[in-house]
N, C-alpha and C. Protein backbone atom coordinates (compact mmCIF):
# COMPACT_ATOMS: atom_id res chain seq x y z
N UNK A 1 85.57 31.10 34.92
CA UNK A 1 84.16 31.41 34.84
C UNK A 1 83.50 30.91 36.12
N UNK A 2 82.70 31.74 36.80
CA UNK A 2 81.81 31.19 37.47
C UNK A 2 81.09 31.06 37.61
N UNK A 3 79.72 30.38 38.90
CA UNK A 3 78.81 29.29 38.55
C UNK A 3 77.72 30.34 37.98
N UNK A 4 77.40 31.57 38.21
CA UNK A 4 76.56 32.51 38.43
C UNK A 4 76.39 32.90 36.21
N UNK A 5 78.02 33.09 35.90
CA UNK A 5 78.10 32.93 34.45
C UNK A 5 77.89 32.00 33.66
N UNK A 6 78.18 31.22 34.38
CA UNK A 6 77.66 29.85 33.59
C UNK A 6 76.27 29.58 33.51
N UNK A 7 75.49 29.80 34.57
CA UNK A 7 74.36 29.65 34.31
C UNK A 7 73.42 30.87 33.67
N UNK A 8 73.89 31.93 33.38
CA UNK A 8 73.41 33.16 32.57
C UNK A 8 73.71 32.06 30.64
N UNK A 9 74.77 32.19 31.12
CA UNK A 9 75.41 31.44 29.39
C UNK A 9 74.26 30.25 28.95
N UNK A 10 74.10 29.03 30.14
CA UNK A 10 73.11 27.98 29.75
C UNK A 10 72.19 28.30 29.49
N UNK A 11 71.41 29.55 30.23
CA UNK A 11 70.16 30.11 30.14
C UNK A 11 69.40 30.81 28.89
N UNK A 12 70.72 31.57 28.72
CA UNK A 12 71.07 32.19 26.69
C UNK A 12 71.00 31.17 25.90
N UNK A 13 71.41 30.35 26.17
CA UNK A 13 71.97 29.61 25.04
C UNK A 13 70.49 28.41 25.12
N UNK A 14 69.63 27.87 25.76
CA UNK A 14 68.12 27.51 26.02
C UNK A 14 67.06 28.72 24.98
N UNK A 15 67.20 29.89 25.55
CA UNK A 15 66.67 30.96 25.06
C UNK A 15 66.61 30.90 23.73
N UNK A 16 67.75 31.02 23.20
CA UNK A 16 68.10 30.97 21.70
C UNK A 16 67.57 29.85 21.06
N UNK A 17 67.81 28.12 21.44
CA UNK A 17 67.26 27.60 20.84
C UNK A 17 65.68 27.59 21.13
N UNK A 18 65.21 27.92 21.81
CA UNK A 18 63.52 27.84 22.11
C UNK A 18 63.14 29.01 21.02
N UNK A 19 63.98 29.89 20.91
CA UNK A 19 62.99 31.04 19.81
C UNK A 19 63.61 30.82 18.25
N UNK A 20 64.62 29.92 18.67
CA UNK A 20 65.13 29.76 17.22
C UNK A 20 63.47 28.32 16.75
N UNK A 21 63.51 27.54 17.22
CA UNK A 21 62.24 26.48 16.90
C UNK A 21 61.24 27.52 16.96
N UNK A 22 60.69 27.79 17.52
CA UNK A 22 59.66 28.53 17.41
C UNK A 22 59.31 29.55 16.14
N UNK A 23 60.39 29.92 15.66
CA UNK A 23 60.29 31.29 14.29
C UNK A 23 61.15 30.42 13.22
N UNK A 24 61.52 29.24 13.62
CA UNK A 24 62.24 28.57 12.47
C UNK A 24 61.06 28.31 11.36
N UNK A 25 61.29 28.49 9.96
CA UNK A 25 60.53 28.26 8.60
C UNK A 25 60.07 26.98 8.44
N UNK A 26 60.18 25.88 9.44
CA UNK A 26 59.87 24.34 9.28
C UNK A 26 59.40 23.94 10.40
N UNK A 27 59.57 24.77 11.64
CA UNK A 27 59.00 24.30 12.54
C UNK A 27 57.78 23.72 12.77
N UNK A 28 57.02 22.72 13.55
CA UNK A 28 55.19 22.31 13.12
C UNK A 28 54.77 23.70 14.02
N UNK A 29 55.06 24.23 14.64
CA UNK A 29 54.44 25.35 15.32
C UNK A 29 53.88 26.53 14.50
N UNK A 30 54.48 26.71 13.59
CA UNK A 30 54.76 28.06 12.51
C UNK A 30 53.06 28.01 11.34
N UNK A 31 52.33 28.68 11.26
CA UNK A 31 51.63 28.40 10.60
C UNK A 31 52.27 28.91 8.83
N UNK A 32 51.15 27.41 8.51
CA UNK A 32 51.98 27.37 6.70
C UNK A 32 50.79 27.67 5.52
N UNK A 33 51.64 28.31 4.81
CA UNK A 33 50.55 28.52 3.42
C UNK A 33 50.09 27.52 2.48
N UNK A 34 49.45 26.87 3.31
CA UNK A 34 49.02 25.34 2.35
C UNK A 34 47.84 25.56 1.46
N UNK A 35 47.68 24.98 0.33
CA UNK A 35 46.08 24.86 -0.33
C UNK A 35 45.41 24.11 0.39
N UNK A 36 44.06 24.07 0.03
CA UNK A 36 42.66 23.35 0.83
C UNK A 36 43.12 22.07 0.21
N UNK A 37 42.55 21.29 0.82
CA UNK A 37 42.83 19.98 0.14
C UNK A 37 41.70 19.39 0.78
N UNK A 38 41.27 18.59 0.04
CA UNK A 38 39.93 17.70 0.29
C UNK A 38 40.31 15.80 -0.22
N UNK A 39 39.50 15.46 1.04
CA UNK A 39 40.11 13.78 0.90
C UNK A 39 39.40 12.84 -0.61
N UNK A 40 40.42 12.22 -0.44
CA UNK A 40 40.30 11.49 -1.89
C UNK A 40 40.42 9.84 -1.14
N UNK A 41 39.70 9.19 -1.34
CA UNK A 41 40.07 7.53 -1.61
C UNK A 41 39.29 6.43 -2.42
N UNK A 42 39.63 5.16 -2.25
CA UNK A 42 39.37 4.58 -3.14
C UNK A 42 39.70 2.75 -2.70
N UNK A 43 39.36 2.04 -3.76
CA UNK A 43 39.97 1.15 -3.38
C UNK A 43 40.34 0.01 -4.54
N UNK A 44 41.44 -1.04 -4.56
CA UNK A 44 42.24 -0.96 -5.44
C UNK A 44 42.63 -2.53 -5.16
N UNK A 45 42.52 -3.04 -6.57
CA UNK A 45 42.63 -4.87 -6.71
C UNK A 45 43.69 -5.30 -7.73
N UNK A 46 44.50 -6.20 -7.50
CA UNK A 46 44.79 -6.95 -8.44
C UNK A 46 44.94 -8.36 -8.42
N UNK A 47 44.51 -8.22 -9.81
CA UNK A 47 43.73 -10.17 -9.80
C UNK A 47 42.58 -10.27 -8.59
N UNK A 48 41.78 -9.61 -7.74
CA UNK A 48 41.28 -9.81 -7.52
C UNK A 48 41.78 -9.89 -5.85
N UNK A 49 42.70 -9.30 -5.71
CA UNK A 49 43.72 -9.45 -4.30
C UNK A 49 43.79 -7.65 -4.08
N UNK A 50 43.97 -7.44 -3.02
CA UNK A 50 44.60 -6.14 -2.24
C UNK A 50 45.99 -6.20 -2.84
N UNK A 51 46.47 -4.80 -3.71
CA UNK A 51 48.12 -4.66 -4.16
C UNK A 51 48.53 -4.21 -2.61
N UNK A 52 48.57 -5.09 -1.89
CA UNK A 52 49.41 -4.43 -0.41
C UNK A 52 50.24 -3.82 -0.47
N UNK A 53 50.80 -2.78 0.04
CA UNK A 53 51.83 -1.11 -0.08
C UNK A 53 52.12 -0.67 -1.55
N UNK A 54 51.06 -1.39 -2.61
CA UNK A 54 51.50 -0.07 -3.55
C UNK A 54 50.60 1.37 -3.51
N UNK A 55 51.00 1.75 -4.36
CA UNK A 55 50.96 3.25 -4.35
C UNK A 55 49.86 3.88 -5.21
N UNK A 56 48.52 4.55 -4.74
CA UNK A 56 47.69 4.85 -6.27
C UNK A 56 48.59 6.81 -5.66
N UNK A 57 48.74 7.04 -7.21
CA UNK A 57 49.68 8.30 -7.60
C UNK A 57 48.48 9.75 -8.45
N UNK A 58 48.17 10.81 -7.65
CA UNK A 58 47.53 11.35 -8.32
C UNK A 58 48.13 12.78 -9.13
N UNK A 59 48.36 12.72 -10.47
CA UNK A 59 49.74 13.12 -11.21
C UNK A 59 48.75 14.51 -11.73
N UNK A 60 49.30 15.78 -11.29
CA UNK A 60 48.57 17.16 -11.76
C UNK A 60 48.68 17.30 -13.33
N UNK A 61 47.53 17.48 -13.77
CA UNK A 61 47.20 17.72 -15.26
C UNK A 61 46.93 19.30 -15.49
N UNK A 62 47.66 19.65 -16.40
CA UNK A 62 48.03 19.33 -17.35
C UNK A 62 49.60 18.86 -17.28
N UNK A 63 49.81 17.57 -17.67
CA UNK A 63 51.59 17.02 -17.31
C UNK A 63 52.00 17.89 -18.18
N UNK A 64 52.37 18.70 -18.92
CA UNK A 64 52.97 19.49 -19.36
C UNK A 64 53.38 21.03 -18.44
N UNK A 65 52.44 20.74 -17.58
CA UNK A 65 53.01 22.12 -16.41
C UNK A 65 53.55 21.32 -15.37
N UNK A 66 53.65 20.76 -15.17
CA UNK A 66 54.41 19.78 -13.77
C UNK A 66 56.05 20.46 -13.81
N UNK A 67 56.33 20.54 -12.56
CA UNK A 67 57.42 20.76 -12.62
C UNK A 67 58.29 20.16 -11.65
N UNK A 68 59.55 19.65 -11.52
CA UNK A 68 60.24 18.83 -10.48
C UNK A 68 59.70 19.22 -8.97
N UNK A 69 59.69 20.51 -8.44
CA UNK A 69 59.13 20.37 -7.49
C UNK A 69 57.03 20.47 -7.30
N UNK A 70 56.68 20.13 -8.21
CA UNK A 70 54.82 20.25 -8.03
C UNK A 70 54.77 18.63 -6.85
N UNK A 71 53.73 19.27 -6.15
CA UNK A 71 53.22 18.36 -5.19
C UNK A 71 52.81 17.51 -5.95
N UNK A 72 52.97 16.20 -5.47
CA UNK A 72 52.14 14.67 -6.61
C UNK A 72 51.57 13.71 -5.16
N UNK A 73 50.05 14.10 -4.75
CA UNK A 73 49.42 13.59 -3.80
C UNK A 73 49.64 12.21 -3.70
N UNK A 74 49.54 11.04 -2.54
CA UNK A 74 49.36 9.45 -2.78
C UNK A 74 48.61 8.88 -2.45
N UNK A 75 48.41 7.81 -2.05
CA UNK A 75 47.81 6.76 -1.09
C UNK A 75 48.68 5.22 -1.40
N UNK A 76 48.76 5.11 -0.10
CA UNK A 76 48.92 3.31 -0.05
C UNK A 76 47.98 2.89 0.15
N UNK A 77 48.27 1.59 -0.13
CA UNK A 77 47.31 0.86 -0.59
C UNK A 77 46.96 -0.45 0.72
N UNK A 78 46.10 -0.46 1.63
CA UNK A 78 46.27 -1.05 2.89
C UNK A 78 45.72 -2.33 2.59
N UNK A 79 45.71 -3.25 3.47
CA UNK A 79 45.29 -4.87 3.91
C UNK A 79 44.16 -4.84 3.18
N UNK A 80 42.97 -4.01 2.74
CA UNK A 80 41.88 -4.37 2.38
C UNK A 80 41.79 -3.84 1.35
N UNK A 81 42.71 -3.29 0.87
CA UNK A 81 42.39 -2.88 -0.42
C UNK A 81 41.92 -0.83 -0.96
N UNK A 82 42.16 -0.50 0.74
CA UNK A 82 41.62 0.90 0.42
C UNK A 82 42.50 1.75 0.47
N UNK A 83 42.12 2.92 0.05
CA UNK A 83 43.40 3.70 0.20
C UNK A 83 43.61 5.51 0.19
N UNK A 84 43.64 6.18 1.00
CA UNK A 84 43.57 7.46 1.32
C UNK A 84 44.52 8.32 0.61
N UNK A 85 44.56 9.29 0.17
CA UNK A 85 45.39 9.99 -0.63
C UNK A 85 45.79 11.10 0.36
N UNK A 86 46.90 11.30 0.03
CA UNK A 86 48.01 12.48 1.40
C UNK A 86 49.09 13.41 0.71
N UNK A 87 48.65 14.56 1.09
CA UNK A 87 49.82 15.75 -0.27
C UNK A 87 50.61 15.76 1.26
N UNK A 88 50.46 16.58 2.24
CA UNK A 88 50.86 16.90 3.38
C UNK A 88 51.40 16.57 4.42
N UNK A 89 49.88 15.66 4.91
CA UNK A 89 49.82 15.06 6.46
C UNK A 89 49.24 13.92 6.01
N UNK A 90 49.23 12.85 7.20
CA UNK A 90 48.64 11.81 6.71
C UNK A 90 47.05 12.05 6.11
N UNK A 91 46.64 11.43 5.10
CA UNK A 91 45.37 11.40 4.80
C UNK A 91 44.41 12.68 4.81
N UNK A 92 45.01 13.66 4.09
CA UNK A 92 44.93 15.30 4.12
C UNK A 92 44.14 15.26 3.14
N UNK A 93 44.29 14.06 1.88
CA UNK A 93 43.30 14.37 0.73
C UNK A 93 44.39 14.44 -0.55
N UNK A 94 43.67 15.87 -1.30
CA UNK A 94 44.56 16.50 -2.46
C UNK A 94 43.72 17.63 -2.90
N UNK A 95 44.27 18.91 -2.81
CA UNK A 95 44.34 20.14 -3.63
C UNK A 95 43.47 20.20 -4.61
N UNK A 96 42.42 21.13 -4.92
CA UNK A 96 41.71 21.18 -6.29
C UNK A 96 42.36 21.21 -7.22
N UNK A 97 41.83 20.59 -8.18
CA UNK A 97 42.73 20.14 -9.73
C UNK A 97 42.07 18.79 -10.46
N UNK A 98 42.60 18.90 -11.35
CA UNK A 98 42.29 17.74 -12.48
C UNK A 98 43.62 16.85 -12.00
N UNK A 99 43.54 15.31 -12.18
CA UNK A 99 44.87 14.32 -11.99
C UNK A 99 44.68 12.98 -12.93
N UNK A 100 46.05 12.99 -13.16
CA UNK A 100 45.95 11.30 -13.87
C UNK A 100 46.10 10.08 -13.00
N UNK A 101 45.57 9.51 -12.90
CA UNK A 101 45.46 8.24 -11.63
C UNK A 101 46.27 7.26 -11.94
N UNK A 102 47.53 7.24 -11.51
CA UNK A 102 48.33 6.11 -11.80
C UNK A 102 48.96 5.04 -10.68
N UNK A 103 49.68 3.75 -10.74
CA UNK A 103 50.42 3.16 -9.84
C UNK A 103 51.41 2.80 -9.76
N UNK A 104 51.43 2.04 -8.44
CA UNK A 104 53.29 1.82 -8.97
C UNK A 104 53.34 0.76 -7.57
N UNK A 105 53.84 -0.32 -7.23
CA UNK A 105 54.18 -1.11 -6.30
C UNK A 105 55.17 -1.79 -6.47
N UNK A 106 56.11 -1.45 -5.28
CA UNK A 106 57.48 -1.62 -4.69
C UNK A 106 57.42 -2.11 -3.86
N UNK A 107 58.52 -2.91 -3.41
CA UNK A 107 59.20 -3.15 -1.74
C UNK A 107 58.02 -4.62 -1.83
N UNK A 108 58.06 -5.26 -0.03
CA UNK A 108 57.17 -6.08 -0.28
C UNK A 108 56.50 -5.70 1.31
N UNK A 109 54.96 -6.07 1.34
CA UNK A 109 54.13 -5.15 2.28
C UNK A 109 54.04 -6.02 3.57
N UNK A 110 54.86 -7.06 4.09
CA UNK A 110 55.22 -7.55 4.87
C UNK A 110 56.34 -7.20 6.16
N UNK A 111 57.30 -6.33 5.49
CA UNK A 111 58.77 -6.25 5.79
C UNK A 111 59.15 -4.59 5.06
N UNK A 112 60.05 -4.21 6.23
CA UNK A 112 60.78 -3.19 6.39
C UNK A 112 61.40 -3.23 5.20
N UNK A 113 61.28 -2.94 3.84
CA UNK A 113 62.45 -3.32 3.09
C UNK A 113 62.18 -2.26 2.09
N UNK A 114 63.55 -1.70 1.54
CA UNK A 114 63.73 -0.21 1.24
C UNK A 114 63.00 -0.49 -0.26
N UNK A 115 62.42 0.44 -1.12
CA UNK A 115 61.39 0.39 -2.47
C UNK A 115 63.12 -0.57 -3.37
N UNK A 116 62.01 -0.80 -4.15
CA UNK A 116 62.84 -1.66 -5.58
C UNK A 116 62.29 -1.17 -6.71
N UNK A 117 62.22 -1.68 -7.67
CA UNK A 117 61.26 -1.80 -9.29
C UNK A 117 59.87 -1.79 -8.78
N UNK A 118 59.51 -1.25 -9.71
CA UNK A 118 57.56 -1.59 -9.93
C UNK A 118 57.54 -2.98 -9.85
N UNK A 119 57.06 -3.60 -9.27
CA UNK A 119 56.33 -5.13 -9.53
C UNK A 119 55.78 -5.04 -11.06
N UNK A 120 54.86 -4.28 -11.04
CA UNK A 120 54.54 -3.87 -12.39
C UNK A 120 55.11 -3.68 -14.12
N UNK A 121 56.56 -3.01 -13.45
CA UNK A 121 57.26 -2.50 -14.75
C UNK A 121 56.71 -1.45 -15.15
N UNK A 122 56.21 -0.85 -14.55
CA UNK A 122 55.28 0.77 -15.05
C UNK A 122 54.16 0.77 -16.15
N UNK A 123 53.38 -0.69 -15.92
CA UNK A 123 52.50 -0.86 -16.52
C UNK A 123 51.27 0.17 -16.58
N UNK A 124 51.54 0.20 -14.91
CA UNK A 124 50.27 1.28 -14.28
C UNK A 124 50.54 2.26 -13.96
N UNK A 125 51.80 3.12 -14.62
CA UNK A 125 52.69 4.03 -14.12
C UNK A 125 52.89 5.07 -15.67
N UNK A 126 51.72 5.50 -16.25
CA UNK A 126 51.81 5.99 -17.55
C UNK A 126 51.09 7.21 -16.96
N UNK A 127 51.46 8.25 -17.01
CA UNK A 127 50.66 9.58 -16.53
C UNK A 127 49.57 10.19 -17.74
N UNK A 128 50.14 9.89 -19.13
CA UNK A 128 50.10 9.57 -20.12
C UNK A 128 48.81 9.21 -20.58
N UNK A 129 49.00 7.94 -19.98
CA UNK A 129 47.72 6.91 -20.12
C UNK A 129 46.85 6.57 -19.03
N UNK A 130 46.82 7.42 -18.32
CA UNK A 130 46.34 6.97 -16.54
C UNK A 130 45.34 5.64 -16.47
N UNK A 131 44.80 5.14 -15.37
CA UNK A 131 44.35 4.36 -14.96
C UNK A 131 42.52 5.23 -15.02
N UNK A 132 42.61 6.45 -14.97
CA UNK A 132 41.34 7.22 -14.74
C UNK A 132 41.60 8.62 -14.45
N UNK A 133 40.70 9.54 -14.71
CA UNK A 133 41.31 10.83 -14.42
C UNK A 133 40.15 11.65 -13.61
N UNK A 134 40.51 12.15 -12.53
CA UNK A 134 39.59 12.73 -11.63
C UNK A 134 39.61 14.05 -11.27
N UNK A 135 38.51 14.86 -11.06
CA UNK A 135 38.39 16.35 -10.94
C UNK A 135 38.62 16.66 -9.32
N UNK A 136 38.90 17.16 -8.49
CA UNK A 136 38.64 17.69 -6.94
C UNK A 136 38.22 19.02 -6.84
N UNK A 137 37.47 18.66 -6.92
CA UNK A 137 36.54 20.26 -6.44
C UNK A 137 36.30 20.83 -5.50
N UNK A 138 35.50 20.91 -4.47
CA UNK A 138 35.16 20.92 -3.09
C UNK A 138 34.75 20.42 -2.50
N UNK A 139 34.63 19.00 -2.84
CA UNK A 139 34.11 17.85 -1.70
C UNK A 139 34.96 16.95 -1.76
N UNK A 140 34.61 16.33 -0.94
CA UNK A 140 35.29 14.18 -1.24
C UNK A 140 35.42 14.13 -2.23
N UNK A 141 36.10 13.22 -2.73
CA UNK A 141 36.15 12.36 -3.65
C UNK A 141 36.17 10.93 -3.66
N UNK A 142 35.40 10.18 -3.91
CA UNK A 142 35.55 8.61 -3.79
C UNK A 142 36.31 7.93 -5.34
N UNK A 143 37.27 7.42 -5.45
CA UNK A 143 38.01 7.31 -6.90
C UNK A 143 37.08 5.92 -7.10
N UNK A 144 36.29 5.71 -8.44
CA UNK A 144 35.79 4.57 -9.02
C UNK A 144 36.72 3.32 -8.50
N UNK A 145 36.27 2.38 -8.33
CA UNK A 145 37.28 1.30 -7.99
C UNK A 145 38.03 0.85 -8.93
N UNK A 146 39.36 0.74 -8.65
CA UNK A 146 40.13 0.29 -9.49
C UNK A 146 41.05 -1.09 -9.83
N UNK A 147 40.25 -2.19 -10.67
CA UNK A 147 40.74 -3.22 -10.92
C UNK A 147 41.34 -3.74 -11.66
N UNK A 148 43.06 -4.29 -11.40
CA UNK A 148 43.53 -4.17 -12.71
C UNK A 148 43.97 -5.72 -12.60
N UNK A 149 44.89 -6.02 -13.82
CA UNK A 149 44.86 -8.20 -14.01
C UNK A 149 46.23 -7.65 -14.85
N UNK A 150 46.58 -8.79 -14.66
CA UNK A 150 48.27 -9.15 -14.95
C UNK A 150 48.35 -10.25 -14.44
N UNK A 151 50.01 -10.63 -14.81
CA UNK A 151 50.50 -12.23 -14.45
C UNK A 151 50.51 -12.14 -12.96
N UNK A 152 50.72 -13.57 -12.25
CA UNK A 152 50.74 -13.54 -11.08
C UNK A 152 52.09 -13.20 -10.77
N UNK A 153 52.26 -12.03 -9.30
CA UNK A 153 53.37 -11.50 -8.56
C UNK A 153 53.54 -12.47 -7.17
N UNK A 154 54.80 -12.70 -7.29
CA UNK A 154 55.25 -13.53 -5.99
C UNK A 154 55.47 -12.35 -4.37
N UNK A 155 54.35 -12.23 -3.47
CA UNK A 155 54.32 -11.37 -2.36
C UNK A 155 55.14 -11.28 -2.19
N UNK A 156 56.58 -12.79 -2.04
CA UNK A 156 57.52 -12.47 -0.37
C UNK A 156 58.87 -13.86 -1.76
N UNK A 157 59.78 -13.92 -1.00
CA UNK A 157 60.76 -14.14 -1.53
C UNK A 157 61.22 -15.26 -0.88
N UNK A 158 61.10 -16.90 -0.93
CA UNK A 158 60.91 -17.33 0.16
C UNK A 158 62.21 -17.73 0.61
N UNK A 159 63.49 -17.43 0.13
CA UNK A 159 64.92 -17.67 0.56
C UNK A 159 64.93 -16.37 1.48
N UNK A 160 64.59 -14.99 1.32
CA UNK A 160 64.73 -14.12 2.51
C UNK A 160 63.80 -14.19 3.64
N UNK A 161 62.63 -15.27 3.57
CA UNK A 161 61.91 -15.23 4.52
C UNK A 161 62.30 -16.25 5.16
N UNK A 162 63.07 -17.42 4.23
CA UNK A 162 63.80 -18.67 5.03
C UNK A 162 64.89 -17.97 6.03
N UNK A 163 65.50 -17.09 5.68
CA UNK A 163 66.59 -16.53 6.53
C UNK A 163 66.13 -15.75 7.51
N UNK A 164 65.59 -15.01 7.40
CA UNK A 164 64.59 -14.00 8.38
C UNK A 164 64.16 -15.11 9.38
N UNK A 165 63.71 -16.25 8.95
CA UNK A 165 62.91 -17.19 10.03
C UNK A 165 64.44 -17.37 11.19
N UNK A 166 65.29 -17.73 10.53
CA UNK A 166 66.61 -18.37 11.30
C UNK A 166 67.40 -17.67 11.71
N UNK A 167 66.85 -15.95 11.65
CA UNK A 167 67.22 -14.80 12.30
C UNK A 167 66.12 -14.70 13.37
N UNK A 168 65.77 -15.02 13.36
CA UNK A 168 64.41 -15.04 14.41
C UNK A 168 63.48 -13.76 14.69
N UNK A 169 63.26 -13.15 13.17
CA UNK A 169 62.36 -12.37 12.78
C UNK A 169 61.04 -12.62 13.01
């Protein structure tokens, strides 16, 4: 082969992947058939503390039409206690609809560390029984504040943070 073919071949083969991204079904370039979605937040206590990285869950009603793949909007739950809800993109909102407002907090909001159990036990994790149930219509939504009480949760674990220290985390 020579240099003249080779560079026809590299050139094809550039070509192909540039129009393959471009018309690919996932690409961010490609425009997508999304619903409107309008922002939702709120903000969210326990005992009287910020639940740092848990999760408020907004669960489509009627739960009897849900289906494994139905979108189930979120928000974490940040340093102060507030928290933006996201079907999509970050902080996109959520889709018109009725929802059951539920939670759920995992992992610990300090550290890289992959989800575990509810802290909770799915106290606040009843779709069932939600925490509150909210309409989205065509505006904002601000979710009533939500304060909930239980026993006290230990943030951080202090034998993995003793080790982490002497890893020099």
């Amino acid at each position: 082969m020579n240099s003249k073919t080779g560079a026809a071949l590299f050139l094809s083969g550039v070509l192909i992947v540039l129009v393959a991204y471009l018309y690919w079904p996932s690409s961010p370039n490609r425009d997508r058939d999304l619903p409107d979605r309008f922002p939702v937040s709120g903000t969210v206590s326990y005992n009287g503390e910020a639940p740092v990285g848990a999760y408020v869950i907004l669960n489509p009603l009627p739960l009897e039409n849900t289906q494994w793949d139905t979108l189930i909007p979120r928000g974490r739950v940040e340093e102060d206690g507030t928290f933006q809800v996201q079907s999509y993109e970050k902080n996109d909102g959520a889709p018109p609809g009725e929802y059951a407002v539920t939670m759920v907090w995992t992992g610990f909001p300090d550290r890289n560390v992959k989800p575990g159990r509810d802290r909770w036990r799915g106290k606040f994790n009843k779709p069932h029984d939600p925490l509150e149930t909210i309409k989205i219509d065509t505006a904002e939504v601000t979710v009533a504040p939500i304060d909930v009480k239980g026993p006290k949760i230990r943030l951080s674990n202090p034998k993995v943070d003793e080790q982490a220290q002497e890893r020099g985390r």
